[in-house]
N, C-alpha and C. Protein backbone atom coordinates (compact mmCIF):
# COMPACT_ATOMS: atom_id res chain seq x y z
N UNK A 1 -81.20 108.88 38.38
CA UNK A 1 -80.31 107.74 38.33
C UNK A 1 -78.96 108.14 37.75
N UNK A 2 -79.01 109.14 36.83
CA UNK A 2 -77.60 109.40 36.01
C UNK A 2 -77.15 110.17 37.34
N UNK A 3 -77.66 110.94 37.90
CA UNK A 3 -76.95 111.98 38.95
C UNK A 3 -76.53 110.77 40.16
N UNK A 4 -77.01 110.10 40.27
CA UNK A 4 -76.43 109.31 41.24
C UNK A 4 -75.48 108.56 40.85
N UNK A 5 -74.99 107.79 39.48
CA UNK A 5 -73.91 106.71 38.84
C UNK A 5 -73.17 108.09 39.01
N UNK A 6 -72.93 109.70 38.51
CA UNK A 6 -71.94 110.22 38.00
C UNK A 6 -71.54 110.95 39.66
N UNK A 7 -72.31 110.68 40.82
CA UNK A 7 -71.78 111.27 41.88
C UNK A 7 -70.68 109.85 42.31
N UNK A 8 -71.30 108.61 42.27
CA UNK A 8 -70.50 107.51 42.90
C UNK A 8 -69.24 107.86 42.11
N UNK A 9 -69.36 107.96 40.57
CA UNK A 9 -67.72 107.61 40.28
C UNK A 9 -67.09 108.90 40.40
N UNK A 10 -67.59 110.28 40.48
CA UNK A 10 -66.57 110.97 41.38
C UNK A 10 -66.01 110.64 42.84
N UNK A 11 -66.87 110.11 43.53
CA UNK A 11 -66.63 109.73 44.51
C UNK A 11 -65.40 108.60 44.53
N UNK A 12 -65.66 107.33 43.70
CA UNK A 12 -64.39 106.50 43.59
C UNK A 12 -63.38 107.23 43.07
N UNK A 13 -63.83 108.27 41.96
CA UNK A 13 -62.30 108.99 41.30
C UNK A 13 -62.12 109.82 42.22
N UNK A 14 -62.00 110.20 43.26
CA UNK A 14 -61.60 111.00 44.54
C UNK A 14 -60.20 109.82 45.32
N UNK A 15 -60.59 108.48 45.07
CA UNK A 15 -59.75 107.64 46.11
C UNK A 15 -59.10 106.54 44.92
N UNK A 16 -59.57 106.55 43.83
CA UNK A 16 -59.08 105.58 42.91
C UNK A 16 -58.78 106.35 41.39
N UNK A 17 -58.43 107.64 41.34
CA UNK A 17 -58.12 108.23 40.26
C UNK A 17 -57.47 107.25 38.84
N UNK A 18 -58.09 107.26 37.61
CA UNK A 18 -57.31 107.16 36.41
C UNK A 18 -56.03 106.82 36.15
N UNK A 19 -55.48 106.36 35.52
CA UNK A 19 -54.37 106.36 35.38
C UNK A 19 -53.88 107.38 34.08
N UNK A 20 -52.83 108.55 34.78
CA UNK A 20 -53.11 109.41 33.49
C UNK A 20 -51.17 110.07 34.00
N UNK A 21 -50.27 109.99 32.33
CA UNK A 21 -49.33 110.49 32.17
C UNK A 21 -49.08 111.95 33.05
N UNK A 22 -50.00 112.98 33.24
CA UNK A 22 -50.75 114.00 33.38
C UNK A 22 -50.54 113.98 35.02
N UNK A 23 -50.62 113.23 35.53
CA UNK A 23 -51.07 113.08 37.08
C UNK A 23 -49.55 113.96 37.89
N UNK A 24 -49.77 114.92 38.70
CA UNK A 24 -48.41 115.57 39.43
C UNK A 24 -48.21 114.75 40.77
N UNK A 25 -47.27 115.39 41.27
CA UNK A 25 -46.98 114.75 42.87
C UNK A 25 -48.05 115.03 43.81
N UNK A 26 -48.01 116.25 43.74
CA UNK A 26 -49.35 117.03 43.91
C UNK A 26 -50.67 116.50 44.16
N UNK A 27 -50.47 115.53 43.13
CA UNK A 27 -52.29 114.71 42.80
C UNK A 27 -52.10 113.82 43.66
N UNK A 28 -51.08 113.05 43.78
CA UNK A 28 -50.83 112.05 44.17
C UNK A 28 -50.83 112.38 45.64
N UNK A 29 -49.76 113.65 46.21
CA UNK A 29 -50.14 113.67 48.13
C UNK A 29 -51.70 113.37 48.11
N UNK A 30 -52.72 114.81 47.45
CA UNK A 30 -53.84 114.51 47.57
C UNK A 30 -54.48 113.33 47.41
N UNK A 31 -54.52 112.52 47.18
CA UNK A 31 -55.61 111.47 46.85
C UNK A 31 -54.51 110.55 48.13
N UNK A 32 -53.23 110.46 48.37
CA UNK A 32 -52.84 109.70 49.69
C UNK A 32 -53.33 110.15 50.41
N UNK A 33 -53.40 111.51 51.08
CA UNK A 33 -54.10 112.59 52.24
C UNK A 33 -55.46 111.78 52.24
N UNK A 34 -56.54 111.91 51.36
CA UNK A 34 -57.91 111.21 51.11
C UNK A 34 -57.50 109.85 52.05
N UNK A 35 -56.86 109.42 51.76
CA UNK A 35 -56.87 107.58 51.71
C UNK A 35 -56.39 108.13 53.19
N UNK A 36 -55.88 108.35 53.99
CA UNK A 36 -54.73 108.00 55.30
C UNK A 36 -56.28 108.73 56.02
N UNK A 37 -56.96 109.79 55.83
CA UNK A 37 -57.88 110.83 56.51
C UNK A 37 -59.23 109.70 56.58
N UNK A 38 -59.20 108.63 55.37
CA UNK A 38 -60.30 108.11 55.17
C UNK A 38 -60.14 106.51 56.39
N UNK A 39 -59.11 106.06 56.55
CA UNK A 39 -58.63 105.19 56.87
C UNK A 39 -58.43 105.13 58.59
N UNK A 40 -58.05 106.43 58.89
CA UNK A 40 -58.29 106.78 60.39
C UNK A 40 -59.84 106.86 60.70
N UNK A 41 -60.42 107.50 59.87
CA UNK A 41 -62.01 107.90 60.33
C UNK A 41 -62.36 105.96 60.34
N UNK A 42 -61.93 104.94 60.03
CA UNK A 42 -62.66 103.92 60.04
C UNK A 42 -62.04 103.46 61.36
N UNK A 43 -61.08 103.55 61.41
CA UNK A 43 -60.38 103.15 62.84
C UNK A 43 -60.65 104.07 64.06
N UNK A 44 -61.15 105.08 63.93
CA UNK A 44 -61.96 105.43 64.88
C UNK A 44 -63.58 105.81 65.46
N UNK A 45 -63.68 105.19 64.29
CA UNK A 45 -65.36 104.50 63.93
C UNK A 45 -65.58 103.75 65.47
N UNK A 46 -64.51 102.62 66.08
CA UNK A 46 -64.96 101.69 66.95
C UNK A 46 -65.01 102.53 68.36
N UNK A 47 -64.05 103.49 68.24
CA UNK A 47 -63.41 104.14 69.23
C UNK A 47 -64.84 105.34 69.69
N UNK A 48 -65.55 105.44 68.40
CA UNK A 48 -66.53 106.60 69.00
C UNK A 48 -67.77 105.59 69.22
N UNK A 49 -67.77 104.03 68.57
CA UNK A 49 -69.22 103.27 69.47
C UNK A 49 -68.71 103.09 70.97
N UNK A 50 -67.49 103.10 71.16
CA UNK A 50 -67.05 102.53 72.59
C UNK A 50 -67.44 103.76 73.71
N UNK A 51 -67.71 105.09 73.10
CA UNK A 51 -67.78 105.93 73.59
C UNK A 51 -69.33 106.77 73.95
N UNK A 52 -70.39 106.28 72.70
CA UNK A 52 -71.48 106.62 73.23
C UNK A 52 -71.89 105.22 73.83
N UNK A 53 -71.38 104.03 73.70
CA UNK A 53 -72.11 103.08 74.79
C UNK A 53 -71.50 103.43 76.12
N UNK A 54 -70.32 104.17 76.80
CA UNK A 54 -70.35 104.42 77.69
C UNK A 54 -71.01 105.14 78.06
N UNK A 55 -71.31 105.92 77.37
CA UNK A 55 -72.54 107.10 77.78
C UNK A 55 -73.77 106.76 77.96
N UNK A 56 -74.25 105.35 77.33
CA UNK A 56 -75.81 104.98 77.65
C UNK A 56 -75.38 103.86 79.08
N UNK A 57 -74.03 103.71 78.78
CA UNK A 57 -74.19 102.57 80.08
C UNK A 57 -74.18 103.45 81.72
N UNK A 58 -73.91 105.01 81.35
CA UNK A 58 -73.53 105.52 82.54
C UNK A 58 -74.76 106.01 82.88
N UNK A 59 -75.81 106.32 81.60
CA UNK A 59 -77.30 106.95 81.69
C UNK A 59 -78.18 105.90 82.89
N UNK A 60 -77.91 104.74 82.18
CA UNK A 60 -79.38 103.98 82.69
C UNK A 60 -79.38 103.65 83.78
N UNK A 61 -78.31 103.64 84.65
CA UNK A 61 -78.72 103.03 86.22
C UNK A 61 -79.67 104.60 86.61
N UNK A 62 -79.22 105.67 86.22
CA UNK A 62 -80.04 106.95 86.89
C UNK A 62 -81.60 107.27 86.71
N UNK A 63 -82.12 106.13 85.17
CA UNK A 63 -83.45 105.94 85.62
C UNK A 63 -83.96 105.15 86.16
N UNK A 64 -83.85 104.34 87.14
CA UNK A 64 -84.92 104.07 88.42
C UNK A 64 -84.51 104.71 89.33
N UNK A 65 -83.52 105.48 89.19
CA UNK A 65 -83.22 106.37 90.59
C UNK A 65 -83.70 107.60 90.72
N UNK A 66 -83.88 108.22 89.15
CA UNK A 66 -84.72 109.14 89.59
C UNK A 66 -86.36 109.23 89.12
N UNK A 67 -86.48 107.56 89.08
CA UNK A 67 -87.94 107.47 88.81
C UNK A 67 -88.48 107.33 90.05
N UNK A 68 -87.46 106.83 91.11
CA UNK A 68 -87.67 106.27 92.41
C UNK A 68 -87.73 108.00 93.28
N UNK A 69 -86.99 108.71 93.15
CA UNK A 69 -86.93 109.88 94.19
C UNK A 69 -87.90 111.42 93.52
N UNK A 70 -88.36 111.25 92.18
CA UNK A 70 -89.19 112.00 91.50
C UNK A 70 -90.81 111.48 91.21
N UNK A 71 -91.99 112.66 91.84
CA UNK A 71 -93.38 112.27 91.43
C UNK A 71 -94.00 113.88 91.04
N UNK A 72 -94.95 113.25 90.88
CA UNK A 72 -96.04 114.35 90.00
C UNK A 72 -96.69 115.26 91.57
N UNK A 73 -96.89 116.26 91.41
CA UNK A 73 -98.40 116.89 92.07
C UNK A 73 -98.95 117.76 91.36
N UNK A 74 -99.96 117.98 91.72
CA UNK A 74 -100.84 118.89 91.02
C UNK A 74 -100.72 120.47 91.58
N UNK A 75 -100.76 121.44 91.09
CA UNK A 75 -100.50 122.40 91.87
C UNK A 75 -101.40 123.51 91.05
N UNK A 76 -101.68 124.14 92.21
CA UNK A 76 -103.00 125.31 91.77
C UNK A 76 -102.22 127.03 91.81
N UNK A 77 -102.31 127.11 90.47
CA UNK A 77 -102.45 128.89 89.96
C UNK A 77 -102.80 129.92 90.56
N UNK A 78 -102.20 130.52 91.71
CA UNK A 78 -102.27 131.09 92.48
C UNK A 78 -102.51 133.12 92.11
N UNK A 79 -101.85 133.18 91.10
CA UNK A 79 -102.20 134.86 90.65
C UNK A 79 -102.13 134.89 89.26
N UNK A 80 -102.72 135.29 88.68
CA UNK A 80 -102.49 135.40 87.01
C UNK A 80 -101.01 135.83 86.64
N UNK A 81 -100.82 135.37 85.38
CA UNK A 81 -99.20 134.94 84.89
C UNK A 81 -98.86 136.32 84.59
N UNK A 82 -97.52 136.53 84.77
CA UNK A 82 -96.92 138.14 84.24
C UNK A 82 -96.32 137.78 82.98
N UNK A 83 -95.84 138.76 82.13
CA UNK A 83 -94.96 138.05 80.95
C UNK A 83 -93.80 138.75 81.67
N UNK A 84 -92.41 137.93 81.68
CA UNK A 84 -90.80 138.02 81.93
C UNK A 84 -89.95 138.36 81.40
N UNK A 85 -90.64 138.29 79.76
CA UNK A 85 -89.78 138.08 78.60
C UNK A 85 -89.94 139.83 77.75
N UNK A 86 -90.96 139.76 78.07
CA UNK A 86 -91.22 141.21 76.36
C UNK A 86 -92.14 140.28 75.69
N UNK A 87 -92.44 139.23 75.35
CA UNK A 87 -92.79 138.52 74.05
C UNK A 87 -94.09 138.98 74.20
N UNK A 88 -94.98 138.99 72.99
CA UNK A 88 -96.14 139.31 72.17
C UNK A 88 -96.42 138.18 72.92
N UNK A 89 -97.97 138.25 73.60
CA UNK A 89 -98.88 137.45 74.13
C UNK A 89 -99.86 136.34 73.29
N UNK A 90 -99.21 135.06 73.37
CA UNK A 90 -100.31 134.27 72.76
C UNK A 90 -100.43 133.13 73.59
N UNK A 91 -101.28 131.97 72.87
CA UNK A 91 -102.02 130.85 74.22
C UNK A 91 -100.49 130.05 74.35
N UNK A 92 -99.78 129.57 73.62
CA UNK A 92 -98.52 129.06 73.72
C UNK A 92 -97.25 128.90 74.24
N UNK A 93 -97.03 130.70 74.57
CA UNK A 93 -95.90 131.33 74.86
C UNK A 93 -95.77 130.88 76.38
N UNK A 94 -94.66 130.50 76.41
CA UNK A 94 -94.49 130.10 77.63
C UNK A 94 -93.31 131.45 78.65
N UNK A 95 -93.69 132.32 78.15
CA UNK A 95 -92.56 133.21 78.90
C UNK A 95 -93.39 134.31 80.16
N UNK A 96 -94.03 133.28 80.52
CA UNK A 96 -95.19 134.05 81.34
C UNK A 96 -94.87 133.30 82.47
N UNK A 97 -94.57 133.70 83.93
CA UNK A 97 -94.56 133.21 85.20
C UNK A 97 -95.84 133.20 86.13
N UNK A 98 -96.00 132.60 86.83
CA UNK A 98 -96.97 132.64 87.81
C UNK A 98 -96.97 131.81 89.07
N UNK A 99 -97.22 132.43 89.81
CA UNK A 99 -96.97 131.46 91.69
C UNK A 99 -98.36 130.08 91.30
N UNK A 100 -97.73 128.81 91.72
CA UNK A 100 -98.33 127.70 91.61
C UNK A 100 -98.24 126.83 93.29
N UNK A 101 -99.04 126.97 93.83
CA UNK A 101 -99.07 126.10 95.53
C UNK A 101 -99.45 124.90 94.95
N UNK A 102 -99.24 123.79 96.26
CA UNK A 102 -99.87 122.33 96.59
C UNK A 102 -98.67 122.09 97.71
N UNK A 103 -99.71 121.12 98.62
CA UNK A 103 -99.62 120.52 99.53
C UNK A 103 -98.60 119.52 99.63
N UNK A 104 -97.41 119.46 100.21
CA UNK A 104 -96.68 118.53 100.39
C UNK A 104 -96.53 117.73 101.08
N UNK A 105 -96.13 116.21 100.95
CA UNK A 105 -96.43 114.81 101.39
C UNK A 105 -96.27 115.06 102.78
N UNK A 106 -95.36 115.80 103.42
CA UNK A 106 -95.36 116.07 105.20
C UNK A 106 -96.65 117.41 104.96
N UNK A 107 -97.20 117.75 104.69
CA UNK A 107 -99.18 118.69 104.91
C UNK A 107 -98.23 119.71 104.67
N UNK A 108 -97.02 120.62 104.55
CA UNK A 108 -96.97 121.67 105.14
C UNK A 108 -97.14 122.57 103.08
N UNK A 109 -97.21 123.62 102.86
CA UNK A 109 -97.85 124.45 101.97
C UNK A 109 -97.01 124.69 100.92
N UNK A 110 -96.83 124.09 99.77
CA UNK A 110 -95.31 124.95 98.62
C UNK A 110 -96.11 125.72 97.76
N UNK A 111 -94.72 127.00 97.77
CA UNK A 111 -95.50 127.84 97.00
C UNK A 111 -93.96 128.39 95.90
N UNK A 112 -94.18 127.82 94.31
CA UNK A 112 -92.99 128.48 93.61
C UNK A 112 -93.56 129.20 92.52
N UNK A 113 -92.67 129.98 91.95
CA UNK A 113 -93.16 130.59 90.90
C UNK A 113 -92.21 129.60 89.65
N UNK A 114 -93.23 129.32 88.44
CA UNK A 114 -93.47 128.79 87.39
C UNK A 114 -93.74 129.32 85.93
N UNK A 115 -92.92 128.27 84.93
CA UNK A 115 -93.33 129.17 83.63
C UNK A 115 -94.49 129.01 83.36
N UNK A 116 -95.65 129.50 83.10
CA UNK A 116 -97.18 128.85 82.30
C UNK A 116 -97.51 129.83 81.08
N UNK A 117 -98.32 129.08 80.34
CA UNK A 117 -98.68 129.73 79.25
C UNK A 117 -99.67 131.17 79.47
N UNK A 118 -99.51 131.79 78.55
CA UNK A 118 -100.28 133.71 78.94
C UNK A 118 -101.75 133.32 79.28
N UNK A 119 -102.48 132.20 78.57
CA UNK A 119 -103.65 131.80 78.73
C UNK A 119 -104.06 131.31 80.12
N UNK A 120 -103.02 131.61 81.15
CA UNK A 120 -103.34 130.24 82.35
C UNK A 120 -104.22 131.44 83.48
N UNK A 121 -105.08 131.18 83.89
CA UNK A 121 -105.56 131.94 85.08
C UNK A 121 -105.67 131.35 86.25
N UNK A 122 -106.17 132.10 87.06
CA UNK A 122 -105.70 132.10 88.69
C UNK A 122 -106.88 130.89 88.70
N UNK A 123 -106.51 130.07 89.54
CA UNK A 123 -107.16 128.52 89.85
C UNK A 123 -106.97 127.42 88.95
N UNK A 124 -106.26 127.77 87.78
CA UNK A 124 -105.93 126.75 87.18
C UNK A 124 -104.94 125.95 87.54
N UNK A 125 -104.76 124.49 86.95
CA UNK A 125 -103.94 124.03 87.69
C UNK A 125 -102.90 123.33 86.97
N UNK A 126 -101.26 122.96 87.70
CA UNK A 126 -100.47 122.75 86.92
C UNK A 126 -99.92 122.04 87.22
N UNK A 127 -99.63 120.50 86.81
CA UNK A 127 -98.58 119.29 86.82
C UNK A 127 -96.99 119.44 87.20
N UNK A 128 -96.69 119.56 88.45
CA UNK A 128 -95.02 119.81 88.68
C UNK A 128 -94.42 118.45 88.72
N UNK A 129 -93.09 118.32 88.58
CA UNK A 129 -92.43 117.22 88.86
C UNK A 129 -91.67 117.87 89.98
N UNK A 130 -91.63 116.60 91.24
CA UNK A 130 -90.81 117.17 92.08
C UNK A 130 -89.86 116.07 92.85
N UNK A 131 -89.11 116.17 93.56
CA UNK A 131 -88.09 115.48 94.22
C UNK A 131 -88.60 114.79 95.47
N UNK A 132 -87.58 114.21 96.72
CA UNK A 132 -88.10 113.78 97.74
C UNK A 132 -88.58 114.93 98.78
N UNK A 133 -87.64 116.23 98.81
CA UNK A 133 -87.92 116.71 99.06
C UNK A 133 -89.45 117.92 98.59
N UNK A 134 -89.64 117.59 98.09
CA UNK A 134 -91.16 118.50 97.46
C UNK A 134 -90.52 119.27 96.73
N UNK A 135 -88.92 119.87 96.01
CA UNK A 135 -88.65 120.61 95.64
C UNK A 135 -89.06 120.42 93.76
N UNK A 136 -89.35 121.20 92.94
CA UNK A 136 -90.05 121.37 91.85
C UNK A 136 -88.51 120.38 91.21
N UNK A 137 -88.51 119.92 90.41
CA UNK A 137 -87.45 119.14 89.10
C UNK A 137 -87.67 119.20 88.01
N UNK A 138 -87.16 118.81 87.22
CA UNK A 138 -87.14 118.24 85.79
C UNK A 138 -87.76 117.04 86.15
N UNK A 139 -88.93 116.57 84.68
CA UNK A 139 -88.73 114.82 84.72
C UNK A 139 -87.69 114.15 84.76
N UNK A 140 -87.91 113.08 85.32
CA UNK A 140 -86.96 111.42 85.47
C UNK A 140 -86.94 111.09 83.93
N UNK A 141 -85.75 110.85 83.81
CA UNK A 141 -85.58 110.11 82.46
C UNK A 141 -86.34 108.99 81.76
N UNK A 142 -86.74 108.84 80.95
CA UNK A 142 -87.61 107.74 80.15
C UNK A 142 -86.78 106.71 79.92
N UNK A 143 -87.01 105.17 79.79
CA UNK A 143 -85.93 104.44 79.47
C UNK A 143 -85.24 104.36 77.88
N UNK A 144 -85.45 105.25 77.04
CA UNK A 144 -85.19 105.07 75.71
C UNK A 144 -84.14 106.33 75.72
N UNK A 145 -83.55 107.44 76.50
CA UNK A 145 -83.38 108.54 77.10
C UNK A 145 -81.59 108.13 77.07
N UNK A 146 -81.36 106.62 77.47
CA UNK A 146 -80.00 106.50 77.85
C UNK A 146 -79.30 106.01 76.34
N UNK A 147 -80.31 105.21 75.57
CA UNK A 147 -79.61 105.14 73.94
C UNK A 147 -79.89 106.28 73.55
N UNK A 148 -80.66 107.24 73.25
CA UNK A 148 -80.49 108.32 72.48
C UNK A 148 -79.67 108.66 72.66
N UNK A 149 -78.76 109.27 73.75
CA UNK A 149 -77.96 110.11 74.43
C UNK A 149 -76.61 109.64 73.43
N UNK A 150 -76.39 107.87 73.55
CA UNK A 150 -75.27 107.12 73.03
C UNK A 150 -75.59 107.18 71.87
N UNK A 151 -76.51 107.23 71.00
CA UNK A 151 -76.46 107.55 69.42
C UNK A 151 -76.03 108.78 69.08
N UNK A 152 -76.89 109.73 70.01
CA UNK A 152 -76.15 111.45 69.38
C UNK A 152 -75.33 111.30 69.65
N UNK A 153 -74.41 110.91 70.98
CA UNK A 153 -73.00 111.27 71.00
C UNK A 153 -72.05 110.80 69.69
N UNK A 154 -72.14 109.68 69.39
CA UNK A 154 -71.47 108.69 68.74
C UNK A 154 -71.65 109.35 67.17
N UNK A 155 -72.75 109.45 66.81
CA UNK A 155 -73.60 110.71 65.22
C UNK A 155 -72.43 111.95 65.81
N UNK A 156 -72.44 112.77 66.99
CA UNK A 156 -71.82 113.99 67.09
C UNK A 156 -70.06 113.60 66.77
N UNK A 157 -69.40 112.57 67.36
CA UNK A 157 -68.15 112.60 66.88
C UNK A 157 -67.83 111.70 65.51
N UNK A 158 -69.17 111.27 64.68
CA UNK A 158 -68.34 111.00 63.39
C UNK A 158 -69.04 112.46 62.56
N UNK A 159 -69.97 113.14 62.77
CA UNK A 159 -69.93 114.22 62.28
C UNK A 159 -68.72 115.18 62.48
N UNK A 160 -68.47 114.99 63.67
CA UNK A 160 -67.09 116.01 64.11
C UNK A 160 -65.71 115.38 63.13
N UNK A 161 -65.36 114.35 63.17
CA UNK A 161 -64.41 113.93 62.27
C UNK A 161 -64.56 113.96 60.92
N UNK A 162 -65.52 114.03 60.37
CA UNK A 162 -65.75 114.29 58.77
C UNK A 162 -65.47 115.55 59.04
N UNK A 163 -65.99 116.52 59.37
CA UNK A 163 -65.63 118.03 59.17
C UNK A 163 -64.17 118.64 59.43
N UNK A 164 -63.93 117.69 60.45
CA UNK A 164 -62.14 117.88 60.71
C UNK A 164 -61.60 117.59 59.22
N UNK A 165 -61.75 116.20 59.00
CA UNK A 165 -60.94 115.73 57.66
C UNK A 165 -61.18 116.52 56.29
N UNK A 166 -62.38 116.64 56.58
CA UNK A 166 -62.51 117.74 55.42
C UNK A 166 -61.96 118.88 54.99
N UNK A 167 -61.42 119.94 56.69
CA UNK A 167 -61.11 121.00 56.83
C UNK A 167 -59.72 121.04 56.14
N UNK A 168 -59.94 119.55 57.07
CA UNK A 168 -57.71 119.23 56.57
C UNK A 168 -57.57 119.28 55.43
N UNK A 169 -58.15 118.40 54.76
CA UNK A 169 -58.53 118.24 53.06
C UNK A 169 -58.22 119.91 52.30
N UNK A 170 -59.27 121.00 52.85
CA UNK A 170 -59.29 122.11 51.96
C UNK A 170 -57.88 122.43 52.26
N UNK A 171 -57.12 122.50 53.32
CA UNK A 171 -56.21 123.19 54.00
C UNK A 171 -54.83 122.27 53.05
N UNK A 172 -54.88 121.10 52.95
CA UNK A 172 -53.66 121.03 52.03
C UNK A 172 -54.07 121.28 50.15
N UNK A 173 -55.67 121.10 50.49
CA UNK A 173 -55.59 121.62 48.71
C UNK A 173 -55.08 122.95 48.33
N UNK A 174 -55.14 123.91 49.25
CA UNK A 174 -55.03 125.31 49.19
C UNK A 174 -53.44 125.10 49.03
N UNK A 175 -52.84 124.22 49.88
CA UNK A 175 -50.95 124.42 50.09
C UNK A 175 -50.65 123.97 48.46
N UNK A 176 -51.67 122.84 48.10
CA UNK A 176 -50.86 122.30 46.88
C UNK A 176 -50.76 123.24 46.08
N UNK A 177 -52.49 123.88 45.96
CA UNK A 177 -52.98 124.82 44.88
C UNK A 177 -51.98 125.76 44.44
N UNK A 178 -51.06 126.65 45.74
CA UNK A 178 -50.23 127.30 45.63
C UNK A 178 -49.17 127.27 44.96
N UNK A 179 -48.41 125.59 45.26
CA UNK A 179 -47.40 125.14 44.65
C UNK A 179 -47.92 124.94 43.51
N UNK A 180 -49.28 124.44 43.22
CA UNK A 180 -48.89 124.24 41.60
C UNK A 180 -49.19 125.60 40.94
N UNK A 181 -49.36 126.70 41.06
CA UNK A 181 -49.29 127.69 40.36
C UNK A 181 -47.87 128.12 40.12
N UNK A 182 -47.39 127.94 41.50
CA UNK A 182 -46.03 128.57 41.21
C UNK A 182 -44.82 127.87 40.41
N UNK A 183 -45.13 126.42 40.29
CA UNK A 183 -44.84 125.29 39.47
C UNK A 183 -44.89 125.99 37.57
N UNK A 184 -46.54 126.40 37.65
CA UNK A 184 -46.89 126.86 36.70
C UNK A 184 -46.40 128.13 36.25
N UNK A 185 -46.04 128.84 37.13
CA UNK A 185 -45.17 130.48 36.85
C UNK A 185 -44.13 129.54 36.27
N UNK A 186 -43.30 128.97 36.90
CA UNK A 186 -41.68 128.73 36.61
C UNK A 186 -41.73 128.10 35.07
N UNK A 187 -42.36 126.99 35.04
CA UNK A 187 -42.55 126.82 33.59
C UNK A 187 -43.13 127.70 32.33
N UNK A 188 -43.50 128.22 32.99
CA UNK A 188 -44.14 129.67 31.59
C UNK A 188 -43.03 130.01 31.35
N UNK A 189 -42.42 130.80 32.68
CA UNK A 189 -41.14 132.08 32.50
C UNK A 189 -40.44 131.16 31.38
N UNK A 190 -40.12 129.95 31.85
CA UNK A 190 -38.64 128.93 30.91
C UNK A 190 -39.41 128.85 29.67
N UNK A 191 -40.56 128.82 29.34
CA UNK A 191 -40.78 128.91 27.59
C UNK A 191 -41.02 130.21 27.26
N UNK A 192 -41.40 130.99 27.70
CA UNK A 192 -41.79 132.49 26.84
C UNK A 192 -40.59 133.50 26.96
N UNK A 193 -39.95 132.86 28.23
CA UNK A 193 -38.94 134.08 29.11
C UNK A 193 -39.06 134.96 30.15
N UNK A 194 -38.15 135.59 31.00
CA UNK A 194 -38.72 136.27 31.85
C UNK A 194 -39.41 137.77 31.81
N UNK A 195 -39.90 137.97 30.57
CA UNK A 195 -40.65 138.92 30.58
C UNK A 195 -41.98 139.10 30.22
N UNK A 196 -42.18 138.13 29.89
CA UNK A 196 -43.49 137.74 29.77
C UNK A 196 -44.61 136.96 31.13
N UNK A 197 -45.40 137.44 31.40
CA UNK A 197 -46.18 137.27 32.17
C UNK A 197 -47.20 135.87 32.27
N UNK A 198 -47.87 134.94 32.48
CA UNK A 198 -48.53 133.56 32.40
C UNK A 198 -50.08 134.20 32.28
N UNK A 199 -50.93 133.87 31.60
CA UNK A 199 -52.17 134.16 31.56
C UNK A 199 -53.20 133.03 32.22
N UNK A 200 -53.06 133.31 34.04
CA UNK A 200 -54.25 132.39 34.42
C UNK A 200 -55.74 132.72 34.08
């Protein structure tokens, strides 16, 4: 509980700093930079929902279309699987190919080669998804397939904008950082003199 009260009020003292004699110009760009970086990311908060709902609105007409032109067959294991890859052989590994036939809706014979697991032998049999044409596919999209898509996108560009603002963030702390050292040279030299050196 204490680690959480003393993270919030760094967090407010990041955008609502103290009031302190002490405070440079310096402090002050920074914590405006905060506020203007913080203030865009909310105003384009709407701009990135507008953007993964286009993306689920462009998803979902394509599942009944390709629920409509995609089905299952069964297809039989035609030669034992080779490995493709190099990989160490176990029941899992899917880097093992093997020719898989079945009969297509016009009778005539398909025959492709397929990933299957090292465990698969000749007559076993394997679930393809395929097109109108009998050609092997990917599954048809699920209907929950077209919001995911619009949540990651929408999660991917406010993650992308925090890391921008952030970047920006280090990138003028570094400019200030500079100036205030050299702030800090000039005032040493004027009290000790110029031969004396500043002990950071």
């Amino acid at each position: 509980m204490r680690d959480t009260t003393e993270a919030t009020r760094r967090v407010i003292g990041a955008f609502v700093p103290r009031p302190s004699t002490l405070r440079r110009r310096s402090d002050r760009i920074e914590v405006g930079a905060r506020w203007v970086l913080l203030v865009l990311g909310l105003m384009l908060l709407p701009v990135f929902l507008t953007i993964g709902s286009s993306v689920t609105a462009r998803l979902t007409p394509q599942i009944a279309t390709q629920q409509a032109e995609r089905h299952q067959v069964t297809a039989v294991v035609l030669a034992p699987p080779e490995n493709d890859t190099g990989a160490r052989p176990n029941a899992e590994s899917y880097g093992f190919r093997a020719p898989v036939g079945w009969t297509a809706a016009d009778g005539t014979r398909r025959v492709v080669v397929t990933h299957v697991p090292s465990d698969t032998r000749r007559g076993d049999t394997r679930t393809l998804w395929v097109d109108r044409a009998d050609r092997p596919t990917v599954a048809p999209m699920t209907p929950a397939y077209p919001a995911g898509q619009g949540i990651l996108t929408t999660l991917f560009l406010v993650v992308l904008d925090l890391v921008v603002s952030l970047q920006l963030l280090a990138a003028l702390r570094w400019v200030l950082d500079r100036a205030r050292l050299r702030a800090w040279e000039r005032a040493w030299r004027r009290f000790t003199g110029p031969d004396h050196e500043s002990r950071r």
